[in-house]
Protein backbone atom coordinates (compact mmCIF):
# COMPACT_ATOMS: atom_id res chain seq x y z
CA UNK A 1 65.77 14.11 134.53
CA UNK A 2 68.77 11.67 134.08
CA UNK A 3 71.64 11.75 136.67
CA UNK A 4 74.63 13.34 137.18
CA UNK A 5 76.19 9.77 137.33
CA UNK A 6 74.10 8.36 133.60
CA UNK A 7 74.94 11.98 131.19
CA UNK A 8 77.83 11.72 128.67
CA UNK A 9 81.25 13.00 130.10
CA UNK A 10 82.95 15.22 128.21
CA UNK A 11 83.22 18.03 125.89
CA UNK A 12 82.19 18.48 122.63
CA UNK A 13 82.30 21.82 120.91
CA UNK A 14 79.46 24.32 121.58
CA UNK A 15 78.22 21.56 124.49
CA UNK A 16 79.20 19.87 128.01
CA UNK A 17 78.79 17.78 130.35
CA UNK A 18 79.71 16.52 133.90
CA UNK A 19 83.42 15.22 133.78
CA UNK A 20 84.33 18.34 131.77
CA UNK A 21 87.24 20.78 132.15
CA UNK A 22 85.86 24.30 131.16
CA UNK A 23 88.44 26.48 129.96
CA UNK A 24 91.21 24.39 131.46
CA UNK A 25 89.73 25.34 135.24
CA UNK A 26 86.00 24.38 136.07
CA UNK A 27 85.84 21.07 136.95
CA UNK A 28 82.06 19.99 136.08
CA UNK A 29 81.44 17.64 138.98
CA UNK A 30 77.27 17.77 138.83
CA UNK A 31 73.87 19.20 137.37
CA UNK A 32 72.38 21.49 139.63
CA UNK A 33 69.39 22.39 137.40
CA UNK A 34 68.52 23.32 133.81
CA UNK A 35 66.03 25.39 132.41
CA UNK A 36 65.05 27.16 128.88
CA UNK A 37 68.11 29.47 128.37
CA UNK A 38 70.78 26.43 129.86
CA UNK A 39 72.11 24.07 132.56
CA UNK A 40 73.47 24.74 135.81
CA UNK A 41 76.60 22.92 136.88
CA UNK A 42 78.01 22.69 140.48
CA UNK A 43 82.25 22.56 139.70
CA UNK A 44 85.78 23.15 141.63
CA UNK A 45 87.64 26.24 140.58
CA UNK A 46 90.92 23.65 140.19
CA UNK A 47 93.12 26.91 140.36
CA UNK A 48 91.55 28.33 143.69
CA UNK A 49 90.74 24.90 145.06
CA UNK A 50 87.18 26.17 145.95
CA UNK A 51 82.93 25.03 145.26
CA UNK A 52 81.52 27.54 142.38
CA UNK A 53 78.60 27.46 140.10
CA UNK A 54 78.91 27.23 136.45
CA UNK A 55 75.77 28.36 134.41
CA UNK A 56 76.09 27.79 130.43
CA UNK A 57 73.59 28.59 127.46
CA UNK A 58 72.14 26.10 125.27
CA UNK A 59 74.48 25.26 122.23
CA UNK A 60 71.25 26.30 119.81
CA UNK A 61 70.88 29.34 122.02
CA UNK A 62 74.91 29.98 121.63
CA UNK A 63 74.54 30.32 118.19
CA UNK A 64 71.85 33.09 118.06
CA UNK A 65 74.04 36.42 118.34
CA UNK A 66 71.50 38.17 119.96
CA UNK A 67 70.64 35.27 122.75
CA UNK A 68 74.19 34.96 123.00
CA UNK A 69 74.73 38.62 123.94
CA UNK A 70 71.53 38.68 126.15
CA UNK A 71 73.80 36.10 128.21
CA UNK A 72 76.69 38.11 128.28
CA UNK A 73 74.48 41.05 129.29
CA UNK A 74 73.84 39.02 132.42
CA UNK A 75 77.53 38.45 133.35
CA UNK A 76 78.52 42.19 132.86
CA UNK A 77 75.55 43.00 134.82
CA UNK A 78 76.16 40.51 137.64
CA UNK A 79 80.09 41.85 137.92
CA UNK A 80 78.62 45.46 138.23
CA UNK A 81 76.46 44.56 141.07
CA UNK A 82 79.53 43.88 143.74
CA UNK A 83 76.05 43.74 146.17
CA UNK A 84 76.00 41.60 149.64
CA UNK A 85 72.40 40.57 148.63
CA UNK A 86 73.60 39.51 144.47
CA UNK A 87 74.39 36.57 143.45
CA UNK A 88 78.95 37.07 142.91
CA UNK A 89 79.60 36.51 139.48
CA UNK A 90 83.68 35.28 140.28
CA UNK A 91 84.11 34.76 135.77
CA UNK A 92 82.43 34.52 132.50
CA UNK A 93 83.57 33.84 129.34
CA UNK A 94 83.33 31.10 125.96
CA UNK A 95 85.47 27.96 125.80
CA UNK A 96 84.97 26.09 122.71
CA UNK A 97 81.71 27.52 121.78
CA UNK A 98 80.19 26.99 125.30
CA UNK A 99 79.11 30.62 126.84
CA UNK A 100 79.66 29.95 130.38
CA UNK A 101 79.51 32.09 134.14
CA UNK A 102 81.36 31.15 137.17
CA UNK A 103 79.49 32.66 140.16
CA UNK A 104 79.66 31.52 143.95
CA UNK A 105 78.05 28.62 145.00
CA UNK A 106 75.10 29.16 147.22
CA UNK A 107 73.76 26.60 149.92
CA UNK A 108 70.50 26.71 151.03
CA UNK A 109 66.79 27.09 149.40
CA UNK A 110 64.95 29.40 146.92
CA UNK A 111 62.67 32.08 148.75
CA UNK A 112 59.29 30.33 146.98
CA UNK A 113 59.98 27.19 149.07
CA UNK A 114 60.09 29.63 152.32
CA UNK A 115 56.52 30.79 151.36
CA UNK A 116 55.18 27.36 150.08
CA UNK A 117 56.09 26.15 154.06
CA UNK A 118 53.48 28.61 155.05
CA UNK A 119 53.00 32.22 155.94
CA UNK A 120 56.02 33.83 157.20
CA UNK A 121 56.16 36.07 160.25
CA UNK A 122 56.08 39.45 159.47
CA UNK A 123 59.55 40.16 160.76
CA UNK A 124 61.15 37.77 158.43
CA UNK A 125 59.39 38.84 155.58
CA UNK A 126 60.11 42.79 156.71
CA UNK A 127 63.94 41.98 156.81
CA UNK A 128 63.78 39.51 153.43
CA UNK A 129 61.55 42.31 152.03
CA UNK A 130 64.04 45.23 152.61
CA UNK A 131 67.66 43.13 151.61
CA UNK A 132 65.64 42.37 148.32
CA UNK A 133 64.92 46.00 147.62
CA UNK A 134 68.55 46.87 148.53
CA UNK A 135 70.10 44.28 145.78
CA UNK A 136 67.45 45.54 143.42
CA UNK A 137 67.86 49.44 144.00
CA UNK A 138 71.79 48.83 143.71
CA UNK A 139 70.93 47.34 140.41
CA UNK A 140 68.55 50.29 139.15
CA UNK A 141 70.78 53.00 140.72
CA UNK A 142 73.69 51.35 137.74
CA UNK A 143 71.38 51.23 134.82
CA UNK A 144 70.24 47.59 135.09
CA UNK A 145 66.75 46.03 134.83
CA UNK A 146 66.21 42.39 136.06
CA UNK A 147 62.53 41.98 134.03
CA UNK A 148 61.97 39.33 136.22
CA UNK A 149 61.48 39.14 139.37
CA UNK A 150 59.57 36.09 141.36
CA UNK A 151 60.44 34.42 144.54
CA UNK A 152 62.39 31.78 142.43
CA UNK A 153 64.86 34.05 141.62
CA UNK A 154 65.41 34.85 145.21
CA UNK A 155 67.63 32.60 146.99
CA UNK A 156 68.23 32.26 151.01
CA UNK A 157 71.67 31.02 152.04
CA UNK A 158 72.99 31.35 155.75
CA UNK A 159 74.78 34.69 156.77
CA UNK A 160 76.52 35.35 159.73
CA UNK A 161 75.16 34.36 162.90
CA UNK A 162 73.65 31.72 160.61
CA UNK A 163 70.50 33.81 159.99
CA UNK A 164 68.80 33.10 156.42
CA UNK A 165 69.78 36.07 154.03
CA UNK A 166 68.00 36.72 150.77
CA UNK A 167 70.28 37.44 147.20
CA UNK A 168 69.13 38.00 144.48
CA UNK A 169 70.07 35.89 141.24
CA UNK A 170 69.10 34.68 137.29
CA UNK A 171 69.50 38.54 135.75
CA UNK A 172 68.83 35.93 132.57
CA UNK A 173 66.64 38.65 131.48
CA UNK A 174 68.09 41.90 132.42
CA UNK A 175 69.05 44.65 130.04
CA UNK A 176 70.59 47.97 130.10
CA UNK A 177 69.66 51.31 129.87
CA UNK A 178 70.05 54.94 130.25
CA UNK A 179 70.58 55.79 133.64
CA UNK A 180 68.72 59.17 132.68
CA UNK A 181 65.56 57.89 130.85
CA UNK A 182 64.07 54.34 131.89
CA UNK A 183 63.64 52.58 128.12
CA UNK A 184 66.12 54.58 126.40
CA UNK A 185 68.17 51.81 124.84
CA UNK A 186 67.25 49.42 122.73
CA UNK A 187 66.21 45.91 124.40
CA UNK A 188 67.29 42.67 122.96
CA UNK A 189 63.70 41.56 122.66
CA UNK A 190 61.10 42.81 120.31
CA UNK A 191 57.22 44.64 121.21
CA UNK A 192 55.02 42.06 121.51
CA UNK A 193 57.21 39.28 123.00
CA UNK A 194 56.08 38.50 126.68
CA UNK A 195 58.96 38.50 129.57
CA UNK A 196 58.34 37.94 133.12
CA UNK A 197 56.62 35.19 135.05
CA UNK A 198 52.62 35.57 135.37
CA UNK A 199 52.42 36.18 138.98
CA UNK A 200 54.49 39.01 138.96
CA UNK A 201 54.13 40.23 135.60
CA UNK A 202 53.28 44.32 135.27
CA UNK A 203 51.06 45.27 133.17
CA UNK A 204 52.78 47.13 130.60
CA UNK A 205 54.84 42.89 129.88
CA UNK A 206 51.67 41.17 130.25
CA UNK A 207 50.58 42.75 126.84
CA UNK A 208 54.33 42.41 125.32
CA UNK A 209 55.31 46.30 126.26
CA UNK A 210 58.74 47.23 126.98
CA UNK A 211 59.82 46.84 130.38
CA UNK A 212 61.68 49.24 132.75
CA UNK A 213 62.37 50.02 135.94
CA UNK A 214 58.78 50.60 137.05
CA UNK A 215 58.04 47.35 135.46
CA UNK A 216 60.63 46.02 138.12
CA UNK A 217 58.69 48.07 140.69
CA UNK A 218 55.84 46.41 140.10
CA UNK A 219 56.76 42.89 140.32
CA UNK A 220 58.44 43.64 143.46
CA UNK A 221 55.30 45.02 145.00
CA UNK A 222 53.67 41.97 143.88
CA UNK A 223 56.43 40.21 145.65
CA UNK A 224 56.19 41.87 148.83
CA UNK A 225 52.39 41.54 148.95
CA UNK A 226 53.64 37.34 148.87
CA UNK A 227 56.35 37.73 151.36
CA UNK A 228 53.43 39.29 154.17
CA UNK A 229 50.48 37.46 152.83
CA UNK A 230 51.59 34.00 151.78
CA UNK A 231 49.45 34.36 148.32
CA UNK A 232 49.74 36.53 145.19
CA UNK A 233 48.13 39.39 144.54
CA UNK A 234 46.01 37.87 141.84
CA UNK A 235 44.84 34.38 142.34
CA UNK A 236 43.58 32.99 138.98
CA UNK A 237 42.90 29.47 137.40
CA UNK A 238 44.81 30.01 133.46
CA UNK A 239 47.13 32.55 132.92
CA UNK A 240 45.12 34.67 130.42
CA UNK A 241 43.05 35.56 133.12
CA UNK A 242 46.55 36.01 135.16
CA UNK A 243 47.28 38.44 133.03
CA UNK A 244 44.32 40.24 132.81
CA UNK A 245 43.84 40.83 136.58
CA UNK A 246 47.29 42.69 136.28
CA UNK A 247 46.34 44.63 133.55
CA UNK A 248 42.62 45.65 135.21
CA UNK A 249 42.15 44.51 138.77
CA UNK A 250 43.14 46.18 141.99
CA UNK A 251 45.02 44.23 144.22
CA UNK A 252 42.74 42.86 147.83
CA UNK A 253 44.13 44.59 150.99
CA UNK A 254 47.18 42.37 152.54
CA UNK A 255 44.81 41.88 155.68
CA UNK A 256 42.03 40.70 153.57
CA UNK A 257 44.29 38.42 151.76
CA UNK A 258 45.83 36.59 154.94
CA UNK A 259 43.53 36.91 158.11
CA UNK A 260 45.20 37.66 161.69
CA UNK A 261 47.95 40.61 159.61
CA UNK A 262 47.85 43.64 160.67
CA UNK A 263 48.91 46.12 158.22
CA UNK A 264 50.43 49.58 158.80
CA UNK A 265 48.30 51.90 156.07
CA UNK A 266 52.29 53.19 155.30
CA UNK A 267 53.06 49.87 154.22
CA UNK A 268 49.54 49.36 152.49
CA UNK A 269 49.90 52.11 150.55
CA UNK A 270 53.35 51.44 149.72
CA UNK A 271 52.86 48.23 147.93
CA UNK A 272 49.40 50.00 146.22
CA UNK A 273 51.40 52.60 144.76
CA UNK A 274 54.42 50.12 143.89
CA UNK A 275 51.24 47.75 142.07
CA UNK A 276 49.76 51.38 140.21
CA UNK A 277 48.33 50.18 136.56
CA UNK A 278 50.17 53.46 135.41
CA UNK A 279 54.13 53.41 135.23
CA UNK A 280 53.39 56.72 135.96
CA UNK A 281 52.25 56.65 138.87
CA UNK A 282 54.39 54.34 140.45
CA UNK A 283 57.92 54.34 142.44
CA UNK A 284 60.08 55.17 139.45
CA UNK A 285 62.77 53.10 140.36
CA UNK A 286 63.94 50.55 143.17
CA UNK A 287 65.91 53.72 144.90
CA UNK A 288 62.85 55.31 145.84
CA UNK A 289 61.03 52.31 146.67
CA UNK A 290 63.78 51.50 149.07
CA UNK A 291 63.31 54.76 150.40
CA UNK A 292 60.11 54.89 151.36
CA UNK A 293 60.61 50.95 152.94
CA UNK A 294 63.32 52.53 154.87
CA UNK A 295 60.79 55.28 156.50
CA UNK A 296 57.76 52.55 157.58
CA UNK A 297 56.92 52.81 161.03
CA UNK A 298 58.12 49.78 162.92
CA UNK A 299 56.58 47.27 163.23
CA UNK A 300 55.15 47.89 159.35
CA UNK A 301 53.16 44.52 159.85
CA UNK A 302 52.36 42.13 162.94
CA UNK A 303 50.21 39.29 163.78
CA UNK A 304 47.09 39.69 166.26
């Protein structure tokens, strides 16, 4: 990946670069990361004098309507969530063709490199467990599914006291829908068109289905499974048999997965019913999840 200091400065319409003043305020000052839907800039809000992130889309992206409005999605979503453990969205908007969204700059590490360091104690993975399902129920209890949801997309920045705090961020997939009926609107992606990442994939995306809540449900549980166990629920060599094992295998026992935990059966059977093969038979939404976190005995996990 070139360097900040070797990319063209600049604007040109429907792209930009470092050394570019977005809509006559955002100071692009460096690349903080790029990916399939766009770059990541780190800039200086010149009007508020302050640090903020700037994510754009991809000028090829820009000019599909529908990508285009699957990005917007994520802005309106983001400014819904006014959530202590979300990502702030501070402004969105297009300047000269370039889709762009201002959101507070966070310091400090994604939640996979926590994992990757090794296992976590229990009690750090109880509270990260519990502020995720709190940004994510928030989200659900407005209408709005993330569709993908992986440590990644987790980040841990200091809070007060200087404790690590979880928020969650990228809603690069999310859509909206009927607060009444998971699925009832229309999703900007068609059947058969996989979303989600393959280690936290539910069942019904692995074969292209439409996602919804429960399908949120479901990669959390996978998630949570991680955060006490240091592994995924599935552990495959190619991700067609990935997929598969979420479509047809049960899950090992957390205690199975990482000798020395000890497991609650609450919280054991809380993350088997959050990883059900049914939608049906899962937590129908993030709220309820949340719930039944909130009523584990304490500790719900411990080492020994």
């Amino acid at each position: 990946m070139p360097s900040a200091e070797t990319r063209p400065r600049g604007t040109l319409r429907g792209m930009v670069a470092v050394g570019a003043l977005l809509d006559r305020r955002y100071a692009l000052t460096s690349v903080l990361g790029e990916g399939g839907m766009g770059t990541v800039f780190e800039a200086t809000d010149t009007t508020e004098g302050t640090r903020v992130a700037i994510k754009t889309l991809r000028q090829d992206l820009a000019a599909d309507p529908a990508l285009r409005e699957r990005f917007e999605r994520e802005a309106r979503a983001l400014f819904a969530l006014a959530h202590p453990h979300v990502v702030e969205v501070l402004d969105f908007g297009i300047d000269q063709g370039v889709a762009y969204i201002a959101t507070e700059l966070l310091i400090g590490r994604p939640l996979s490199e926590a994992i990757d360091n090794g296992p976590l104690d229990p009690r750090l993975a109880t509270l990260w467990a519990r502020q995720l399902l709190s940004a994510l129920a928030s989200a659900h209890a407005q209408g709005v599914v993330h569709r993908d949801l992986k440590p990644d997309n987790v980040f841990l920045t200091r809070g007060p006291g200087g404790l690590e705090i979880a928020k969650l961020l990228d809603f690069g997939l999310v859509r909206f829908v009927d607060s009444e009926q998971w699925g009832a609107s229309a999703t900007l992606t068609t059947d058969g068109e996989v979303m989600g990442s393959p280690g936290y994939i539910s069942p019904e995306q692995a074969c292209g289905g439409r996602a919804d809540g429960t399908s949120d449900v479901y990669s959390v549980g996978c998630m949570i499974f991680e955060l006490y166990t240091g592994n995924w629920p599935f552990e495959e060599d190619t991700q067609v048999k990935l997929f598969r094992a979420h479509l047809l295998k049960k899950a090992p026992r957390m205690h199975e997965s990482r000798p020395g935990l000890n497991v609650s059966p609450a919280l054991q059977n809380l993350v088997d019913r959050a990883m059900e093969k049914p939608r049906a038979d899962r937590y129908q939404d993030a709220v309820a999840l949340l719930s039944a976190f909130d009523a584990l005995p304490q500790p719900a996990a411990w080492l020994g």
